[in-house]
C-alpha atoms as a PDB file:
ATOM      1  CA  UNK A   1      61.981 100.473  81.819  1.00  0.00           C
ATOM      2  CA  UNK A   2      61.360 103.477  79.777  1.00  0.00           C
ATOM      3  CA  UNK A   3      61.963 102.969  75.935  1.00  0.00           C
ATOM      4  CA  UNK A   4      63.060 105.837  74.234  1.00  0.00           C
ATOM      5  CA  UNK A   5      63.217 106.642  70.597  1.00  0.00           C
ATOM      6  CA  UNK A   6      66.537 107.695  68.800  1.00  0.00           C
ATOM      7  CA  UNK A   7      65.826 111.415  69.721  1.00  0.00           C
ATOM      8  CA  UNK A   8      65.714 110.575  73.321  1.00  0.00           C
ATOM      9  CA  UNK A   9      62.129 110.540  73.595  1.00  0.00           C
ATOM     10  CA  UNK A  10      59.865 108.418  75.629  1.00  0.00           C
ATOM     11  CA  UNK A  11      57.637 106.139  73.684  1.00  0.00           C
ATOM     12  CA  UNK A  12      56.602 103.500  76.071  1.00  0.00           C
ATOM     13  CA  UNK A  13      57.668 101.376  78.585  1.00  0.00           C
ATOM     14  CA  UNK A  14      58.211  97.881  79.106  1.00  0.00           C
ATOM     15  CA  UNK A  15      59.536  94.869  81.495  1.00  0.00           C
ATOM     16  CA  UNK A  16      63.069  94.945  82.480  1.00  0.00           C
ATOM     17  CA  UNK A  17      63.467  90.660  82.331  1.00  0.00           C
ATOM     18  CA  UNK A  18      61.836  91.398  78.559  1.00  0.00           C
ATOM     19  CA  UNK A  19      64.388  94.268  77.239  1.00  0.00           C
ATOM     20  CA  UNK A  20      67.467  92.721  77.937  1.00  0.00           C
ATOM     21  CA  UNK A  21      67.638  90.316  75.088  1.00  0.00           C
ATOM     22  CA  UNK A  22      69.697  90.464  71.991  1.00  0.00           C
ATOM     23  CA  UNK A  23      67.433  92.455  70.323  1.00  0.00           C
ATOM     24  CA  UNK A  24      67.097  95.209  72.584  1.00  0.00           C
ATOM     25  CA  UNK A  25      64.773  98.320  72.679  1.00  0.00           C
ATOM     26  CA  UNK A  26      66.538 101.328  73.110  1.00  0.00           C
ATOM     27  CA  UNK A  27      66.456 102.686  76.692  1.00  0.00           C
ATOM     28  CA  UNK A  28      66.474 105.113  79.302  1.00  0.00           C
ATOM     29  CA  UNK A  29      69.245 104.482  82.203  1.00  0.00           C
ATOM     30  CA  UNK A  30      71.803 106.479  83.833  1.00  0.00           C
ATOM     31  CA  UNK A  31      75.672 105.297  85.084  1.00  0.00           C
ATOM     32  CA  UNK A  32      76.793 107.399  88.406  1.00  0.00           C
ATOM     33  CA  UNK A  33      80.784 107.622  89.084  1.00  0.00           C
ATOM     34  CA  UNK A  34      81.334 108.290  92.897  1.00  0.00           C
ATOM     35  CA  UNK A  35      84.699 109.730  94.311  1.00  0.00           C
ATOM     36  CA  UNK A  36      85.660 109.899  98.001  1.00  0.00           C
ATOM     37  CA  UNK A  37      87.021 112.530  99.652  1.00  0.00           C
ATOM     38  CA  UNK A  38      90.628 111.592  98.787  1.00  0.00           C
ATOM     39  CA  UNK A  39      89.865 111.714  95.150  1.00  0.00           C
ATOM     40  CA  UNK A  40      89.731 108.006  94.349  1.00  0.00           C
ATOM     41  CA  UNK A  41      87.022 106.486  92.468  1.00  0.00           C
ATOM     42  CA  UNK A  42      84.499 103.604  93.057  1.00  0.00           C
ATOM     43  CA  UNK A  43      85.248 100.929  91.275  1.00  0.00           C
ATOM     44  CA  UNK A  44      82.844  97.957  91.409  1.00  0.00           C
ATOM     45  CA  UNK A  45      82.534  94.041  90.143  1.00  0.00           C
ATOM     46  CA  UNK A  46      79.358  92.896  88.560  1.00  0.00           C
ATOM     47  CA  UNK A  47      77.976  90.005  90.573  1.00  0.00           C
ATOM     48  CA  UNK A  48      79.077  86.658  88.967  1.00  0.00           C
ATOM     49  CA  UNK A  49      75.226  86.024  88.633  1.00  0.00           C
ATOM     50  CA  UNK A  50      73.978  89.122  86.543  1.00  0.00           C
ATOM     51  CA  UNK A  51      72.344  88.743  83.199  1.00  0.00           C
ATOM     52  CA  UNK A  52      75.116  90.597  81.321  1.00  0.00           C
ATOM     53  CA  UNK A  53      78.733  90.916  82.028  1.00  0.00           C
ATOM     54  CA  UNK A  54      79.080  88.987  84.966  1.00  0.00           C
ATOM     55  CA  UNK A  55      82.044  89.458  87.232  1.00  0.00           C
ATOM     56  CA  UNK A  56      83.738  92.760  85.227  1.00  0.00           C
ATOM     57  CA  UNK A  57      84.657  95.791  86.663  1.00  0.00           C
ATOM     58  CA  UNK A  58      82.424  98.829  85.920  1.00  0.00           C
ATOM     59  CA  UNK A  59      81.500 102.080  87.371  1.00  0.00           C
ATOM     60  CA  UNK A  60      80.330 102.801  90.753  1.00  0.00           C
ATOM     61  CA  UNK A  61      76.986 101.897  89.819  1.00  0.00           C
ATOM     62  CA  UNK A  62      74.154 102.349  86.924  1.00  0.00           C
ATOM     63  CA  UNK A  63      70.490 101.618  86.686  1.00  0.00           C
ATOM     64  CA  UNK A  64      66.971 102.846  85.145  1.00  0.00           C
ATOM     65  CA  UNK A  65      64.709 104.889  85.861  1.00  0.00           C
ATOM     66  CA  UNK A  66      61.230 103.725  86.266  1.00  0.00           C
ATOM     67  CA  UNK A  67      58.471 105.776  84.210  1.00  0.00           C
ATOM     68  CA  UNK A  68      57.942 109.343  85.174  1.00  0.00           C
ATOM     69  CA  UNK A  69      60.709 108.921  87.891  1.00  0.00           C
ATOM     70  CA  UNK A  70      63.647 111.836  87.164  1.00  0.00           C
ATOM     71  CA  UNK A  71      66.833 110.479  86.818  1.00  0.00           C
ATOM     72  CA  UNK A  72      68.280 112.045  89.655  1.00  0.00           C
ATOM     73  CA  UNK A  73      66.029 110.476  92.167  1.00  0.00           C
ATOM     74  CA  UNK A  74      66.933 107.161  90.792  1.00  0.00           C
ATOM     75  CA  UNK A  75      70.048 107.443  90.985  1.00  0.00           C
ATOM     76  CA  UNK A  76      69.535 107.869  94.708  1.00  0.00           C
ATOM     77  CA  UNK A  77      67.617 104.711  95.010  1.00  0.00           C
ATOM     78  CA  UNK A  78      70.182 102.546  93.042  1.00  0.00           C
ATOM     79  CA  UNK A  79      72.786 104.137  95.541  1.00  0.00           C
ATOM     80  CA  UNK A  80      70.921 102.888  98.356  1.00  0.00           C
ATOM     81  CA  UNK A  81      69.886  99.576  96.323  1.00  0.00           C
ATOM     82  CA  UNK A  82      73.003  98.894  94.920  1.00  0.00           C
ATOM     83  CA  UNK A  83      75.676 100.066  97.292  1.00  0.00           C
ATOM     84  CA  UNK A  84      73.516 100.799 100.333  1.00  0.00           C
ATOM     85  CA  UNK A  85      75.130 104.041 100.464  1.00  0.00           C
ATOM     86  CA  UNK A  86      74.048 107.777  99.992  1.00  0.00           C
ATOM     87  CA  UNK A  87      75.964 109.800  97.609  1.00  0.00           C
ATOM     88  CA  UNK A  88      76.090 114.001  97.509  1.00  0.00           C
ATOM     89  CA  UNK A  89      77.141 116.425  95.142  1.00  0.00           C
ATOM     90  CA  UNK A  90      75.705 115.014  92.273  1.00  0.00           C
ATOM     91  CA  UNK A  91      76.482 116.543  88.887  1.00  0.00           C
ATOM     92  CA  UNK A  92      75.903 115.826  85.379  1.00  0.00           C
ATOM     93  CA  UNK A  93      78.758 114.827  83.766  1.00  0.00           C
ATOM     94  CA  UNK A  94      78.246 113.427  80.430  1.00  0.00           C
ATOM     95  CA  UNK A  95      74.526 114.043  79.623  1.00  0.00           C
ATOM     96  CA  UNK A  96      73.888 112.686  76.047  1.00  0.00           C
ATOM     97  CA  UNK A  97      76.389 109.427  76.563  1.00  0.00           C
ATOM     98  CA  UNK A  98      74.590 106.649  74.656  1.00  0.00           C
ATOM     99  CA  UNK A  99      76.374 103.427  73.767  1.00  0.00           C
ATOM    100  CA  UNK A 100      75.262 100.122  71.984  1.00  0.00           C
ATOM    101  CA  UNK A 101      77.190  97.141  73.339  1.00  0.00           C
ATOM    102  CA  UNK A 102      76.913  92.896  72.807  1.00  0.00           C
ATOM    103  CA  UNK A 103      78.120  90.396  75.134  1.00  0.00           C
ATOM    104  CA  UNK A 104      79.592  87.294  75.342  1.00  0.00           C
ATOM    105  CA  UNK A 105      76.359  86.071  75.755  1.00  0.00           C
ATOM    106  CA  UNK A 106      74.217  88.021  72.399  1.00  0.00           C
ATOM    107  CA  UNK A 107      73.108  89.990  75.003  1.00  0.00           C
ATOM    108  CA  UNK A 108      73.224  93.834  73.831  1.00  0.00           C
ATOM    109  CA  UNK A 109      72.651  96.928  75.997  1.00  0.00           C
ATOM    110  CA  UNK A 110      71.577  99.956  73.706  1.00  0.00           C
ATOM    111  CA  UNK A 111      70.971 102.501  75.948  1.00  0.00           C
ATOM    112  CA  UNK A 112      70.483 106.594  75.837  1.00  0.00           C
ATOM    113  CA  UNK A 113      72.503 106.939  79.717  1.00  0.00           C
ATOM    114  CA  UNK A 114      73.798 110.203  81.063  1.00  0.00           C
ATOM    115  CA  UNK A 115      76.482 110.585  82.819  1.00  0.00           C
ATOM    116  CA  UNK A 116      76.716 111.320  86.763  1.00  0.00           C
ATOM    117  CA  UNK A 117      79.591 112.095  89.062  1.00  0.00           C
ATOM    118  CA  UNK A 118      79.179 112.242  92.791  1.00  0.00           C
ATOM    119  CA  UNK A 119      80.862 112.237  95.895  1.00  0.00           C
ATOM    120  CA  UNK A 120      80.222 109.452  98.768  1.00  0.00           C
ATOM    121  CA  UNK A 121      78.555 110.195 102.168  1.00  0.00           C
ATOM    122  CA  UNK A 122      80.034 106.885 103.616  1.00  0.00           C
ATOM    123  CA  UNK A 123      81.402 103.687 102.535  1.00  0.00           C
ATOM    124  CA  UNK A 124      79.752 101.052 100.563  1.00  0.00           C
ATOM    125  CA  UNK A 125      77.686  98.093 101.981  1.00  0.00           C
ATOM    126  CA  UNK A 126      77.171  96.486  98.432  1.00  0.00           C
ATOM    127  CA  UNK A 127      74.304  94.552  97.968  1.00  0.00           C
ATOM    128  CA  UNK A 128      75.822  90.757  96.445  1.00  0.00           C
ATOM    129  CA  UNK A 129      73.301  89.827  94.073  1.00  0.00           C
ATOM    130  CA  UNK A 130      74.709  93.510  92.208  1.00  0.00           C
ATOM    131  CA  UNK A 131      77.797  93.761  93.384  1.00  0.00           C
ATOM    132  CA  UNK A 132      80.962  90.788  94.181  1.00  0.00           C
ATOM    133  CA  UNK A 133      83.879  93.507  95.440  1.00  0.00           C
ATOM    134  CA  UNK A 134      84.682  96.933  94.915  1.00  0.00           C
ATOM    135  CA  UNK A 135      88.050  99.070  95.360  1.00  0.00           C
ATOM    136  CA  UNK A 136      88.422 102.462  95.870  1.00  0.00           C
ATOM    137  CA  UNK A 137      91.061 103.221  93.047  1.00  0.00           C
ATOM    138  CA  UNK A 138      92.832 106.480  92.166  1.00  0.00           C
ATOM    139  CA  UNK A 139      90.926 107.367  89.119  1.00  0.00           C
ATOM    140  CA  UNK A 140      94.679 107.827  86.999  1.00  0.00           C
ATOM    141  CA  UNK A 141      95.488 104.432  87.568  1.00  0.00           C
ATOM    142  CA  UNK A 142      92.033 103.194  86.938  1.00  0.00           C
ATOM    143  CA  UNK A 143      92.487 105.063  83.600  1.00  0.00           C
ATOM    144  CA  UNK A 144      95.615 103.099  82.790  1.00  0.00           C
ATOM    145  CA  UNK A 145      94.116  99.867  83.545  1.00  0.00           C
ATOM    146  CA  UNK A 146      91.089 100.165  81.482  1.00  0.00           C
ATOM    147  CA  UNK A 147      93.229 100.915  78.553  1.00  0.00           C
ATOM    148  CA  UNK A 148      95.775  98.048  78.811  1.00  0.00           C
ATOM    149  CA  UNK A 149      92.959  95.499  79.548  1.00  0.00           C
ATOM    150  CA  UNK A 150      89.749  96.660  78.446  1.00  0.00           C
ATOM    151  CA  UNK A 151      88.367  93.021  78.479  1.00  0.00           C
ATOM    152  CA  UNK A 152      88.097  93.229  81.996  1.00  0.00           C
ATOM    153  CA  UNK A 153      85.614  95.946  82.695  1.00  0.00           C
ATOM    154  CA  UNK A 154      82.596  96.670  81.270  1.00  0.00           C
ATOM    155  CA  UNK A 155      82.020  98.287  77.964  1.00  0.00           C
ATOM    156  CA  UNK A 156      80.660 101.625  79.335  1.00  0.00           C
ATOM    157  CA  UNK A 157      83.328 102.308  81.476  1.00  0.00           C
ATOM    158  CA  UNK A 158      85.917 101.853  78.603  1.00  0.00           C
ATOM    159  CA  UNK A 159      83.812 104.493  77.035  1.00  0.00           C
ATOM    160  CA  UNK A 160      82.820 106.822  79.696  1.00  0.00           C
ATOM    161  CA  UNK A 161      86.147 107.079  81.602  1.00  0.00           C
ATOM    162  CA  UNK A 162      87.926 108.604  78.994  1.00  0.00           C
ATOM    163  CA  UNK A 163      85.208 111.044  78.478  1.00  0.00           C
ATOM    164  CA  UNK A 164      84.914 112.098  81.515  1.00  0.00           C
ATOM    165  CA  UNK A 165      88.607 112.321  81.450  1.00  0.00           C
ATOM    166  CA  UNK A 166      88.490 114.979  78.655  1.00  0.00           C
ATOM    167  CA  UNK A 167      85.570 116.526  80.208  1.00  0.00           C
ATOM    168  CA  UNK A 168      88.053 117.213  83.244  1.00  0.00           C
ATOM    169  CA  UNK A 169      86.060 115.008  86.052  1.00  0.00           C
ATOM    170  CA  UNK A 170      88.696 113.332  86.603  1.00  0.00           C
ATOM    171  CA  UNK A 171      91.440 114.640  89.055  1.00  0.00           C
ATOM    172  CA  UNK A 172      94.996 115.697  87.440  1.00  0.00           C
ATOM    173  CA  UNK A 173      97.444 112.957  89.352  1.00  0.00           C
ATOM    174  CA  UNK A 174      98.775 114.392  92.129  1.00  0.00           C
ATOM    175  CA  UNK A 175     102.982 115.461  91.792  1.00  0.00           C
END
């Protein structure tokens, strides 16, 4: 993983199974939000065996880039990683997002993590150590849900959503 300071800059890397902790190193990573062609958005579930908010809803999918690898290019591999998918139309949505975030656990997440949207070339064939289900949800609805119960879905996407809402990513609800 690529530490970062508080500027954004990188200033060394180190073990992904050794950042994690709760006393995390700020990072590098990246969060992706893929719609379909319908205009509904990938929701996912965390994997009821992952370090750090097992089993929540979250994005489409997030990850790190390694060390000198642009962010864009790993967001392609996590796609294919992750989801086993492609995605297209890849834009930057929220590019200085950062957000520090604890656990049930003590685990934190402190992490500089711009902000993708993209579209999806095909269905997801989620990998099940990442991900447990995922629903293609109209992203209105999915905004409604995340406020009413924000203990079920990951901390970032209580944050990001929104944002991206204001932003205008997300798609006025149909009349």
């Amino acid at each position: 993983m690529v530490l970062v300071s508080e500027e954004g800059a990188p200033i060394g890397t180190a073990d992904k199974a050794t950042v994690h902790t709760t006393d995390t190193a700020l990072h590098l990573a990246f969060s992706c939000h893929v719609f379909n062609d319908a205009g509904d958005i990938l929701v996912t579930r965390r994997a009821l065996a992952k370090k750090t908010w097992p089993g929540v809803w979250t994005n489409s999918f997030c990850g790190h880039p390694g060390p000198d690898e642009k962010l864009e290019d790993a967001l392609h591999r996590r796609a294919r990683q992750e989801l086993g998918f492609t995605v297209t139309s890849v834009t930057s949505a929220l590019p200085d997002f950062r957000y520090r975030a604890v656990d049930a656990s003590g685990v934190v997440e402190y992490e500089i993590c711009p902000v993708f949207v993209a579209r999806a070339a095909s269905d997801p064939v989620p990998e099940p150590d990442e991900v447990c289900e995922f629903v293609w949800a109209d992203p209105r609805a999915l905004l409604v849900a995340v406020e009413a119960t924000p203990w079920a879905f990951s901390p970032w996407i209580t944050l990001q959503l929104p944002a991206l809402n204001a932003a205008g990513f997300i798609p006025p609800a149909a009349s």
